[in-house]
Protein backbone atom coordinates (compact mmCIF):
# COMPACT_ATOMS: atom_id res chain seq x y z
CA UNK A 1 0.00 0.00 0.00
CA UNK A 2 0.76 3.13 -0.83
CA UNK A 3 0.31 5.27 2.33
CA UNK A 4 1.33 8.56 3.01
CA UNK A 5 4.84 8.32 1.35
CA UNK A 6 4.74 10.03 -1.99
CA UNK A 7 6.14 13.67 -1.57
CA UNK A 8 3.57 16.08 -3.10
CA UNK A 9 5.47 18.63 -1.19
CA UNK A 10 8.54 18.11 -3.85
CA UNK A 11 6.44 19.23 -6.69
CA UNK A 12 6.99 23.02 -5.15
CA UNK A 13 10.63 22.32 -4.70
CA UNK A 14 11.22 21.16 -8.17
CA UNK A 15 14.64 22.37 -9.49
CA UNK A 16 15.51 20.66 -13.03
CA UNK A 17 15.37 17.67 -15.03
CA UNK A 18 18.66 16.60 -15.02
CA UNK A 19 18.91 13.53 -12.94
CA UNK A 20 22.61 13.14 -12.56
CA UNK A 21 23.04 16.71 -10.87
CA UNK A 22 23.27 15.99 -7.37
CA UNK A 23 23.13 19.93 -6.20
CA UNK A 24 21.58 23.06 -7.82
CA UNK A 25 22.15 26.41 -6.85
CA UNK A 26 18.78 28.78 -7.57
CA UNK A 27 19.38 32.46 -6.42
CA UNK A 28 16.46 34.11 -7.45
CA UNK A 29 13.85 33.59 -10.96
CA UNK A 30 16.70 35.77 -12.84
CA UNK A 31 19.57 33.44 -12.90
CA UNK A 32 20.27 30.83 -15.99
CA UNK A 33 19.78 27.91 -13.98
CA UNK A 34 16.56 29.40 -12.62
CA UNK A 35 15.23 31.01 -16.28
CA UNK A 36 16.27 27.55 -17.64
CA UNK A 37 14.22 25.41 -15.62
CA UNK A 38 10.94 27.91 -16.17
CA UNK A 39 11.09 27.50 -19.47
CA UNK A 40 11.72 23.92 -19.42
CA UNK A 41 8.04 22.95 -20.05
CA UNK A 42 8.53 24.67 -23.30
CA UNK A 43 10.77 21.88 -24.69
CA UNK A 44 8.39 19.09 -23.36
CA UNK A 45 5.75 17.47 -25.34
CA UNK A 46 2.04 18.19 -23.87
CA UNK A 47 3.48 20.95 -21.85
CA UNK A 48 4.64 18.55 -19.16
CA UNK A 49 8.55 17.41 -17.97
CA UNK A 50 9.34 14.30 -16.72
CA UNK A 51 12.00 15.23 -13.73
CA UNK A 52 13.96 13.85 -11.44
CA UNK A 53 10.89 13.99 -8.98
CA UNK A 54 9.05 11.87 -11.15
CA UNK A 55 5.96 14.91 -10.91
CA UNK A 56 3.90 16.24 -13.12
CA UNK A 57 5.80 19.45 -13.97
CA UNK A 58 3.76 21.59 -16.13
CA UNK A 59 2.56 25.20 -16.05
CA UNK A 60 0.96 25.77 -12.71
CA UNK A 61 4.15 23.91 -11.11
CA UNK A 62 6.25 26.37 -12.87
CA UNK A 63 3.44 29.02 -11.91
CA UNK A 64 4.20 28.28 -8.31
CA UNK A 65 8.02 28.49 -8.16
CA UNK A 66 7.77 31.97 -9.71
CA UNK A 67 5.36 32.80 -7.16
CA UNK A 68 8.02 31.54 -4.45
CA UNK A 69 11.13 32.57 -5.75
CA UNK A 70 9.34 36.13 -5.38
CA UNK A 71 8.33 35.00 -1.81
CA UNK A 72 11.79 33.96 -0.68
CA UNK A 73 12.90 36.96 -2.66
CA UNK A 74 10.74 39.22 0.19
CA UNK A 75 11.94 36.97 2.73
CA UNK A 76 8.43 35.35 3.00
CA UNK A 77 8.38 31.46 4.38
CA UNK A 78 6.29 29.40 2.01
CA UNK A 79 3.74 28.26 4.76
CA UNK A 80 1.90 30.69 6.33
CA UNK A 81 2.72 30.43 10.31
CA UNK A 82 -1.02 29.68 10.94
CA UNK A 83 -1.11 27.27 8.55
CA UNK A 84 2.13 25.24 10.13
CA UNK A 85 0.38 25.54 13.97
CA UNK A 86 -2.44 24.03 12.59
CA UNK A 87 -0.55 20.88 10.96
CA UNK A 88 1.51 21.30 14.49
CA UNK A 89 -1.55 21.02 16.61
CA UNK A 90 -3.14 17.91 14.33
CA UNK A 91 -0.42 15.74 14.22
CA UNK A 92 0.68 16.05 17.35
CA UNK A 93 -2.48 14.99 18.59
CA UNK A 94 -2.17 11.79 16.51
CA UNK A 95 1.38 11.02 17.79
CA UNK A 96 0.12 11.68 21.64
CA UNK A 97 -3.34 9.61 21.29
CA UNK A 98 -1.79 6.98 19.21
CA UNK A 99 1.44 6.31 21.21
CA UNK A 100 -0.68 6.20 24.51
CA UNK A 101 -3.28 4.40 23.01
CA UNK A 102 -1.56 1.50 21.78
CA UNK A 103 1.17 1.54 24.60
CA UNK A 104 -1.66 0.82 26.53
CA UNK A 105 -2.92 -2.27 24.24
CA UNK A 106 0.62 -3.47 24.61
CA UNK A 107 0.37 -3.64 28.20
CA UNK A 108 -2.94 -4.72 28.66
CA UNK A 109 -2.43 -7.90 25.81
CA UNK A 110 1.03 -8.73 27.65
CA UNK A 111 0.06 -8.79 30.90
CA UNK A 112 -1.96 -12.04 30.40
CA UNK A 113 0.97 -14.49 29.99
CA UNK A 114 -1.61 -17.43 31.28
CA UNK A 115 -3.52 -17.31 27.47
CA UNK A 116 -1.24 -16.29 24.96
CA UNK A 117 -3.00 -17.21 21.89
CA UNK A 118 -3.01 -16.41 18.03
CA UNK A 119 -5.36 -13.30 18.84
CA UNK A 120 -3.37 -11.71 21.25
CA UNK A 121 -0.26 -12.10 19.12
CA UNK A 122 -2.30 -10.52 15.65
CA UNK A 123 -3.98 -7.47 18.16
CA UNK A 124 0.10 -7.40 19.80
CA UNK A 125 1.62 -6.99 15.99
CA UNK A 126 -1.20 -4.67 15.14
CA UNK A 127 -0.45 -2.21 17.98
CA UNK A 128 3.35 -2.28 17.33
CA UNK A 129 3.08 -1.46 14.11
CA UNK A 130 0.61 1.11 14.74
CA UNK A 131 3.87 2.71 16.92
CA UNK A 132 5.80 2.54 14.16
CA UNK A 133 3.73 4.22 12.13
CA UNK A 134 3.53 7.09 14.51
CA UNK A 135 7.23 7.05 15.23
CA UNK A 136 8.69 6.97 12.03
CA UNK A 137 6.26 8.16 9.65
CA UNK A 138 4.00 11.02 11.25
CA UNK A 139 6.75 13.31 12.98
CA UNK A 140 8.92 13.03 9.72
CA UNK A 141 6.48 13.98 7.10
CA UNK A 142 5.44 17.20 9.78
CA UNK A 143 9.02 18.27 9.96
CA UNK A 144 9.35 18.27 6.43
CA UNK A 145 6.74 20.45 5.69
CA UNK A 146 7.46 22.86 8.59
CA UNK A 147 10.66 23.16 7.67
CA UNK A 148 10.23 22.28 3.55
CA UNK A 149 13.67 20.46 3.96
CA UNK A 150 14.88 16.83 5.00
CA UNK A 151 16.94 16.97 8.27
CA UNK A 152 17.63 13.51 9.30
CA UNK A 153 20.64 12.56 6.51
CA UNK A 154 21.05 10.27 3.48
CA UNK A 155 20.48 7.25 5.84
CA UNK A 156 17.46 7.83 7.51
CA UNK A 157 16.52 8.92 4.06
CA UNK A 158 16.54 5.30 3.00
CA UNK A 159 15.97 3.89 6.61
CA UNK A 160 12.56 5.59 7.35
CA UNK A 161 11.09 4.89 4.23
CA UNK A 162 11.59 1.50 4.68
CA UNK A 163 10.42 1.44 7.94
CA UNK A 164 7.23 3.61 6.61
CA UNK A 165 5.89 1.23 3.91
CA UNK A 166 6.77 -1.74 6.06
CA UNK A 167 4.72 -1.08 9.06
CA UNK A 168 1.53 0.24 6.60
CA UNK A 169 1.66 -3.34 5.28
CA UNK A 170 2.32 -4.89 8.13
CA UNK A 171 -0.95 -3.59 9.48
CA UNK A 172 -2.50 -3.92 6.64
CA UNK A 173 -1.79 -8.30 6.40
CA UNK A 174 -2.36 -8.28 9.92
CA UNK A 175 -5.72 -7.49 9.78
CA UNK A 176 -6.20 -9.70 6.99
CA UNK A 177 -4.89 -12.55 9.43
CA UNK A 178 -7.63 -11.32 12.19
CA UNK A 179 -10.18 -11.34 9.84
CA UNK A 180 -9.15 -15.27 8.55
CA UNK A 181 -8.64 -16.44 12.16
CA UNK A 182 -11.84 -14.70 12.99
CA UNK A 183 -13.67 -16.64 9.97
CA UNK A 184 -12.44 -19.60 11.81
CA UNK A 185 -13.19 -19.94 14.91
CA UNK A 186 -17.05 -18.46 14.16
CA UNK A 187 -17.60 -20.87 10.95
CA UNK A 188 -16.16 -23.99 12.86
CA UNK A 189 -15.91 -23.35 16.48
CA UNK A 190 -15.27 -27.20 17.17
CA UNK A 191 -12.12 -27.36 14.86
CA UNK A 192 -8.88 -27.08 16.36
CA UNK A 193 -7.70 -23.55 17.11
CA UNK A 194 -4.89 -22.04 16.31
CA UNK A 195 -1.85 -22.29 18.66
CA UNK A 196 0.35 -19.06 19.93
CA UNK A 197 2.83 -21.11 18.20
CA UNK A 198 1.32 -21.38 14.92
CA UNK A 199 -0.01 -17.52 15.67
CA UNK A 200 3.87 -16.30 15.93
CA UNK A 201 4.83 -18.51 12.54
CA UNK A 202 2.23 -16.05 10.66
CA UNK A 203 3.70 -13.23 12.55
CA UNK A 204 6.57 -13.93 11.02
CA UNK A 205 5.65 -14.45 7.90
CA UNK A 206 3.87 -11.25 8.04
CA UNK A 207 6.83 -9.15 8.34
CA UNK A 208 8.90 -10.83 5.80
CA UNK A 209 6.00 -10.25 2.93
CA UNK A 210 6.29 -6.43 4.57
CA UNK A 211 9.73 -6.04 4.08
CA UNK A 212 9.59 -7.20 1.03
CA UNK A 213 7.42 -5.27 -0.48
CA UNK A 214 9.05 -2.56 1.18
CA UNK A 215 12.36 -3.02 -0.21
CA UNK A 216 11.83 -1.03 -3.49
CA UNK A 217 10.73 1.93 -1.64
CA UNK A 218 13.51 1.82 0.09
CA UNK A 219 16.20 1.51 -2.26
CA UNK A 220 15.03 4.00 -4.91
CA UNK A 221 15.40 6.90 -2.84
CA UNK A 222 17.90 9.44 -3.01
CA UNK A 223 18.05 12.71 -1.07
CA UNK A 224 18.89 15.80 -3.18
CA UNK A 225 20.31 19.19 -2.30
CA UNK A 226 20.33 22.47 -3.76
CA UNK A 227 20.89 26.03 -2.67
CA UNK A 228 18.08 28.78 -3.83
CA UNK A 229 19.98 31.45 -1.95
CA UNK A 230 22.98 32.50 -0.81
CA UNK A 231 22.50 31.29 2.98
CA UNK A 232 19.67 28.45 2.70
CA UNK A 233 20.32 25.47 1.58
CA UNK A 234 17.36 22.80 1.05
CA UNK A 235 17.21 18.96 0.94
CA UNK A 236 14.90 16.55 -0.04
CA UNK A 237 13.89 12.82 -0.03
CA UNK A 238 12.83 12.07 -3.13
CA UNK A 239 11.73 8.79 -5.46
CA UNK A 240 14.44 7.90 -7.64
CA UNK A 241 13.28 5.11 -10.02
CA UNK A 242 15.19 4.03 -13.01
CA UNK A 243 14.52 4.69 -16.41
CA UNK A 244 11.86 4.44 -17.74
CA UNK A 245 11.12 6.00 -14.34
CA UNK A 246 7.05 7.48 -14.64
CA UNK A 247 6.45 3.70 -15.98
CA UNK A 248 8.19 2.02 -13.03
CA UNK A 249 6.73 4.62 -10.30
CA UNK A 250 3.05 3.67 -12.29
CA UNK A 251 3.05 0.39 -12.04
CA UNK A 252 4.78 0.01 -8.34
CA UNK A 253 1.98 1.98 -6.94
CA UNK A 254 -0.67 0.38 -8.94
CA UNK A 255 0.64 -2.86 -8.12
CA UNK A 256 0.61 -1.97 -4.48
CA UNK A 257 -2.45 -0.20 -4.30
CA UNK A 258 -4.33 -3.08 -5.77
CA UNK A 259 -1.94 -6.01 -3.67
CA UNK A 260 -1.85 -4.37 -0.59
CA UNK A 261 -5.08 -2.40 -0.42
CA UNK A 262 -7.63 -3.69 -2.79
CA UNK A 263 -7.27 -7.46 -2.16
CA UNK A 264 -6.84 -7.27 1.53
CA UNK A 265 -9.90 -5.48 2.10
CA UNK A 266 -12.09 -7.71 -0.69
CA UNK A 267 -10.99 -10.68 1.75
CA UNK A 268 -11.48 -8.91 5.08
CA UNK A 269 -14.88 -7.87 3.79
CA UNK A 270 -15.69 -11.53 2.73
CA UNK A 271 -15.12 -12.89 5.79
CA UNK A 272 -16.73 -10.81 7.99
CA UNK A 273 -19.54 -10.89 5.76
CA UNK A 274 -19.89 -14.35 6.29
CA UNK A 275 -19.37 -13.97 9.78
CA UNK A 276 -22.15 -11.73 10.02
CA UNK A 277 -24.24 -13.88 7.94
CA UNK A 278 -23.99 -16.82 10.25
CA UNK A 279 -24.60 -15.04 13.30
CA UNK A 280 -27.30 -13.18 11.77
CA UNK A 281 -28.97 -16.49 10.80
CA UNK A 282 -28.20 -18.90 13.42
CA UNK A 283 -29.34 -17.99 16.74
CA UNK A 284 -27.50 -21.26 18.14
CA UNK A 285 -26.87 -24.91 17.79
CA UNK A 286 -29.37 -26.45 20.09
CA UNK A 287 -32.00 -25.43 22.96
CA UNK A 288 -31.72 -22.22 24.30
CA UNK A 289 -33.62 -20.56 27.40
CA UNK A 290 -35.29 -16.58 27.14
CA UNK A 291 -32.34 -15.32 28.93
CA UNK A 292 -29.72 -16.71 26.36
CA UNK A 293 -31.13 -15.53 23.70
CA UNK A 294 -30.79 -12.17 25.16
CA UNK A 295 -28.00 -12.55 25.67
CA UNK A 296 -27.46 -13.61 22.20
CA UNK A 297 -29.23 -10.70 20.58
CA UNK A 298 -26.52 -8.27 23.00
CA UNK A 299 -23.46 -10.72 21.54
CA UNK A 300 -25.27 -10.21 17.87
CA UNK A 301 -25.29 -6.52 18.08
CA UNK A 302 -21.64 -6.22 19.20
CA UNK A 303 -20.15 -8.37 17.10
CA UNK A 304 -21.90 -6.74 14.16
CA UNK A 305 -20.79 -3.33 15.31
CA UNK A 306 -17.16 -4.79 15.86
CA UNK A 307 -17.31 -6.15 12.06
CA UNK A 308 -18.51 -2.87 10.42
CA UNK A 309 -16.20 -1.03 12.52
CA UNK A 310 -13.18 -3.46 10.87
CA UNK A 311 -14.17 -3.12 7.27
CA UNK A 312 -15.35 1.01 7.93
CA UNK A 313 -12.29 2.05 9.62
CA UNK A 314 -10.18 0.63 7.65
CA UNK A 315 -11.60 1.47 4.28
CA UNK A 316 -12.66 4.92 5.00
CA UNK A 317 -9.06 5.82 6.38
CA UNK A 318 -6.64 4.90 3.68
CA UNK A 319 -8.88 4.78 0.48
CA UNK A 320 -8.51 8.56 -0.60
CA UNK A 321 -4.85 8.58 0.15
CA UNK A 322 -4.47 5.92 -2.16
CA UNK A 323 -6.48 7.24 -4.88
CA UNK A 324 -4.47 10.36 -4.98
CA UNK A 325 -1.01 8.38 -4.67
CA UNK A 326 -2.71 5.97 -7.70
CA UNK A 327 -3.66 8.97 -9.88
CA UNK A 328 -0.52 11.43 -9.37
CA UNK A 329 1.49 8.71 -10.00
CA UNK A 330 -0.21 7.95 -13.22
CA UNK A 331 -0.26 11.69 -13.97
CA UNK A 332 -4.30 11.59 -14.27
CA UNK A 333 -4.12 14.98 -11.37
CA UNK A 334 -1.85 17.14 -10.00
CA UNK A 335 -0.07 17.25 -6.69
CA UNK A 336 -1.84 19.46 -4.39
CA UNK A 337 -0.43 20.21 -0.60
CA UNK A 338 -3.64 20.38 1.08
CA UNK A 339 -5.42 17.61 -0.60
CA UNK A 340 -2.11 15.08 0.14
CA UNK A 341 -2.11 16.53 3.55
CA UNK A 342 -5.64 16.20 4.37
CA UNK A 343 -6.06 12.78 3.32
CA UNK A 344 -2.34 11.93 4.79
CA UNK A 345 -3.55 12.96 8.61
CA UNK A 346 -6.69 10.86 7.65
CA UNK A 347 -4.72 7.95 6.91
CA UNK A 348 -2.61 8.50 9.82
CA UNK A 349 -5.44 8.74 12.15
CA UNK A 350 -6.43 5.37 11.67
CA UNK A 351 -3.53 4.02 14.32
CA UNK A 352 -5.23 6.02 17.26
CA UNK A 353 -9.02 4.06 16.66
CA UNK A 354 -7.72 0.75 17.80
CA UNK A 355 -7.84 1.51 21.61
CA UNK A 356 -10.84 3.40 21.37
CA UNK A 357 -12.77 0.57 20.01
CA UNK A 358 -11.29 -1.81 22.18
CA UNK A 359 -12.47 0.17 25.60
CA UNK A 360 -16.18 0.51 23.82
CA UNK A 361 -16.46 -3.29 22.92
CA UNK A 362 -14.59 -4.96 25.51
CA UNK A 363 -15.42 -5.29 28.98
CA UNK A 364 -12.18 -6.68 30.12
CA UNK A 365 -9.81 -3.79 28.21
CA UNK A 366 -12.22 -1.60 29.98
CA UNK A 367 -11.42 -3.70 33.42
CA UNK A 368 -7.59 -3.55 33.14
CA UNK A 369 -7.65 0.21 31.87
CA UNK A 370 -9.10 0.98 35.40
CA UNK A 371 -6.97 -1.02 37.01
CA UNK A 372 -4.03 -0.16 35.72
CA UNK A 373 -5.20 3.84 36.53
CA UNK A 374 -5.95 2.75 40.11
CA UNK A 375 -2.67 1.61 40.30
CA UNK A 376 -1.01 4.99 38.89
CA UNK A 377 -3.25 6.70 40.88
CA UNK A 378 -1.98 4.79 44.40
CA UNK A 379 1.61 4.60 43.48
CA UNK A 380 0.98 8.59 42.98
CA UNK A 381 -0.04 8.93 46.09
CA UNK A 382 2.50 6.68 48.07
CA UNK A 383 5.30 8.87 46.37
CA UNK A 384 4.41 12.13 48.05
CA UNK A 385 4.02 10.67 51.53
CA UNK A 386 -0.06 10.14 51.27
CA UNK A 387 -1.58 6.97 52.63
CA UNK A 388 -3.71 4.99 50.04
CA UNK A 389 -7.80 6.07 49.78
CA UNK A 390 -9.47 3.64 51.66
CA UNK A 391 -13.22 2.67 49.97
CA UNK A 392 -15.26 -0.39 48.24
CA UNK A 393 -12.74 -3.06 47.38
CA UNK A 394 -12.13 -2.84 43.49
CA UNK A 395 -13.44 -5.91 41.43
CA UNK A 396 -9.90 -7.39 39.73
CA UNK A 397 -10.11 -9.04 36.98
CA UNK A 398 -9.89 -13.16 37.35
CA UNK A 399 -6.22 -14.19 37.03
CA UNK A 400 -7.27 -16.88 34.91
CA UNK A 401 -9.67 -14.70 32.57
CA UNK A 402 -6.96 -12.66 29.77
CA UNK A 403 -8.42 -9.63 28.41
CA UNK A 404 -8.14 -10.71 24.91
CA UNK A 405 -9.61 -14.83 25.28
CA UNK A 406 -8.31 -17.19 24.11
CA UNK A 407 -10.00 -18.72 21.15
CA UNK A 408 -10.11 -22.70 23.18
CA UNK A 409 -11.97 -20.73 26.65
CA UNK A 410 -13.63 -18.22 24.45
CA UNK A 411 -16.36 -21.11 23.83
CA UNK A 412 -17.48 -21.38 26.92
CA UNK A 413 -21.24 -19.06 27.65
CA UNK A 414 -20.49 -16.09 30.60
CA UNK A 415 -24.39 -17.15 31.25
CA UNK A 416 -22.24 -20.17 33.64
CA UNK A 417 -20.56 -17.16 35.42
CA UNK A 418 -24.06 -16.29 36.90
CA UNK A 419 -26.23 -19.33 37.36
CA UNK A 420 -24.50 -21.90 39.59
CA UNK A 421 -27.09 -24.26 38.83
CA UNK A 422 -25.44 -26.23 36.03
CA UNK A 423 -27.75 -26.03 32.93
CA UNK A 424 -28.55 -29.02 31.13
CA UNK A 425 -26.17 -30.78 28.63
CA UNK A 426 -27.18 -31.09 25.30
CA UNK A 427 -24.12 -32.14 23.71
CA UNK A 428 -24.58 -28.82 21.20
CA UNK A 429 -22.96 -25.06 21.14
CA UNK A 430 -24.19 -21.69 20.62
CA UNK A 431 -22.75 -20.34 18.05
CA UNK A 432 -22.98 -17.05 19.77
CA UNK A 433 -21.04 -18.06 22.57
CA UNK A 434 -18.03 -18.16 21.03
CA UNK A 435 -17.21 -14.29 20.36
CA UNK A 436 -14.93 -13.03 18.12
CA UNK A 437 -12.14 -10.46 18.68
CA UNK A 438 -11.39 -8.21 16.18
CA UNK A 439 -9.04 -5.75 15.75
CA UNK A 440 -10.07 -2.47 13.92
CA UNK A 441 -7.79 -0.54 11.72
């Protein structure tokens, strides 16, 4: 997938076609280099150069380097200051809810060592790449624009791209996995679950198929200086495919858009769909009393929420960032700052959800998100010299009950929890009983 890594932002910065020059110097719209590379659409057929960038280069482009080589001229920043607090403000709040958030999944799924199984591992993966994401994508793509230069070197120029696309697809199979495992244990709860083991094998494999698709991101890249003044001196992180380049840059993000994007969400919608279609249809596999099939009917209605949630979240967040990346790339539009930004912090949004839906849908997350609190709360108080609040005892959660269950105990009807009297056995299931945990991108 294609997600948030193609740099509209260049397309302002655009300094010549020659690919071999490492470093331009552009004083002011006057100078040969400069007068050169304005009239450089001039020489191209349709009105359009195919640069180093690998952007669509045509009149307005060359319209809006005039406009800020008279800007820089005045000694005008290209970003209004209002405009940078904003971006500021916004993806800062992603980076604070996100690396709480799913700090706080982390916790919560490794604290229950008792039931490690394939769901906790997925929902595990899931959150760390989620913190990857926030790390090494969101904070790098805000300094770039608020400071319409890369500062982190030739290195991290190749590292963090890498590390970008990598994580993006790692969440991206990852969910596909969920959805799968989900399939599974719904469609034949009797089968043979499976193991942590088995779950860490397709973790694995996970983040091998990540890296490599990642790998061609991360090789052509190349980071490209130039002067436009005397005293400033820019650089930038750009794509760097080879010849025939706007062919190879088409096709890679085509390819990913439909691999990595398309196909995982036709398959996570398939299964849920017939997840919902099962539970919809089948209230359960044998007798069942008035109070279990209301409790049924609550199971129905969160587990159907849960599954639109999956396929909404996910499809709503990344679909118009990869539209634009898909059409830019096949030169159908033209790069535009605010659009690539606006559906960029979309995309990147979608990593603070996953804890949010989590405390909404389960009970238990909810549980150990107020423990863990109470505990802040009393160490808090024990470090400046305050004796602990004394009131009603706090319910803790069972030591043998894991906040994400495991999918061989997740069988088993809470309705046992509170009825002692054993109910009859009918040698059937509910199919409701056995409650799936998704994780939402």
């Amino acid at each position: 997938m294609r997600a948030a890594c193609v740099w509209s932002l260049v397309a302002v910065w655009a300094v010549g076609s020659h690919r071999g020059a490492a470093q331009h110097t552009l004083n002011d719209s006057s100078s040969p280099t400069t007068e050169s590379l304005l009239n450089v659409s001039a020489k191209s057929p349709g009105n359009r150069t195919s640069s180093f960038f690998l952007l669509d280069f045509d009149d307005g482009m060359l319209e809006d380097w005039r406009s800020l080589a008279n800007r820089r001229s005045s000694g005008r920043e290209s970003q209004e200051c209002g405009v940078k607090v904003l971006l500021v403000a916004a993806y800062s709040l992603i980076i604070v809810v996100s690396l709480f958030g799913n700090t706080l999944v982390c916790h919560v799924v490794a604290k229950n060592k008792r039931t490690q199984s394939s769901t906790s591992l997925f929902i595990l993966n899931l959150a760390v790449a989620d913190i990857f994401i926030t790390v090494l994508n969101t904070p790098f793509t805000l300094v770039r624009f608020v400071y319409s230069t890369w500062v982190f070197g030739r290195t991290m120029c190749h590292i963090s791209r890498f590390v970008q696309y990598c994580s993006l697809h790692v969440s991206t199979l990852t969910l596909t996995a969920i959805a799968l495992d989900r399939r599974q244990v719904i469609l034949h709860p009797l089968r043979p679950r499976m193991t942590s083991a088995q779950g860490g094998v397709w973790v694995a494999v996970i983040w091998v198929m990540a890296s490599c698709f990642s790998l061609p991101h991360a090789i052509y890249q190349k980071l490209l200086t130039f002067t436009y003044s005397q005293e400033k001196v820019r650089s930038l992180c750009v794509p760097d495919f080879p010849e025939p380049s706007d062919v190879y840059w088409q096709y890679i993000d085509l390819l990913t858009f439909i691999l990595l994007y398309m196909l995982p969400l036709l398959i996570i919608t398939a299964s849920y769909t017939t997840v919902a279609r099962r539970l919809w249809r089948h209230n359960a596999i044998g007798d069942t009393t008035t109070a279990q099939h209301a409790t049924q009917r609550k199971k129905r209605r969160r587990t159907l929420a849960m599954l639109l949630l999956v396929v909404g979240v996910f499809a709503i967040c990344w679909f118009p960032l990869n539209c634009y990346v898909v059409l830019l790339s096949s030169q159908a539009i033209h790069s535009s700052n605010a659009l690539y930004f606006c559906f960029h912090w979309l995309a990147m949004s979608s990593t603070c959800y996953n804890p949010f839906i989590y405390c909404c849908l389960n009970p238990t997350f909810r549980q150990e998100l107020r423990l863990l609190l109470d505990r802040c709360r009393l160490r808090r108080r024990a470090a400046v010299g305050l004796e602990p609040e004394r009131g009603p005892a706090v319910a803790c959660a069972p030591c043998h009950r894991a906040a994400w269950p495991d999918n061989h105990e997740s069988s088993r009807p809470r309705l046992a929890l509170s009825h002692p009297a054993r109910q009859p056995l009918t040698g059937r299931m509910d199919i409701l009983s056995v409650e799936p945990i998704v994780a939402v991108r």
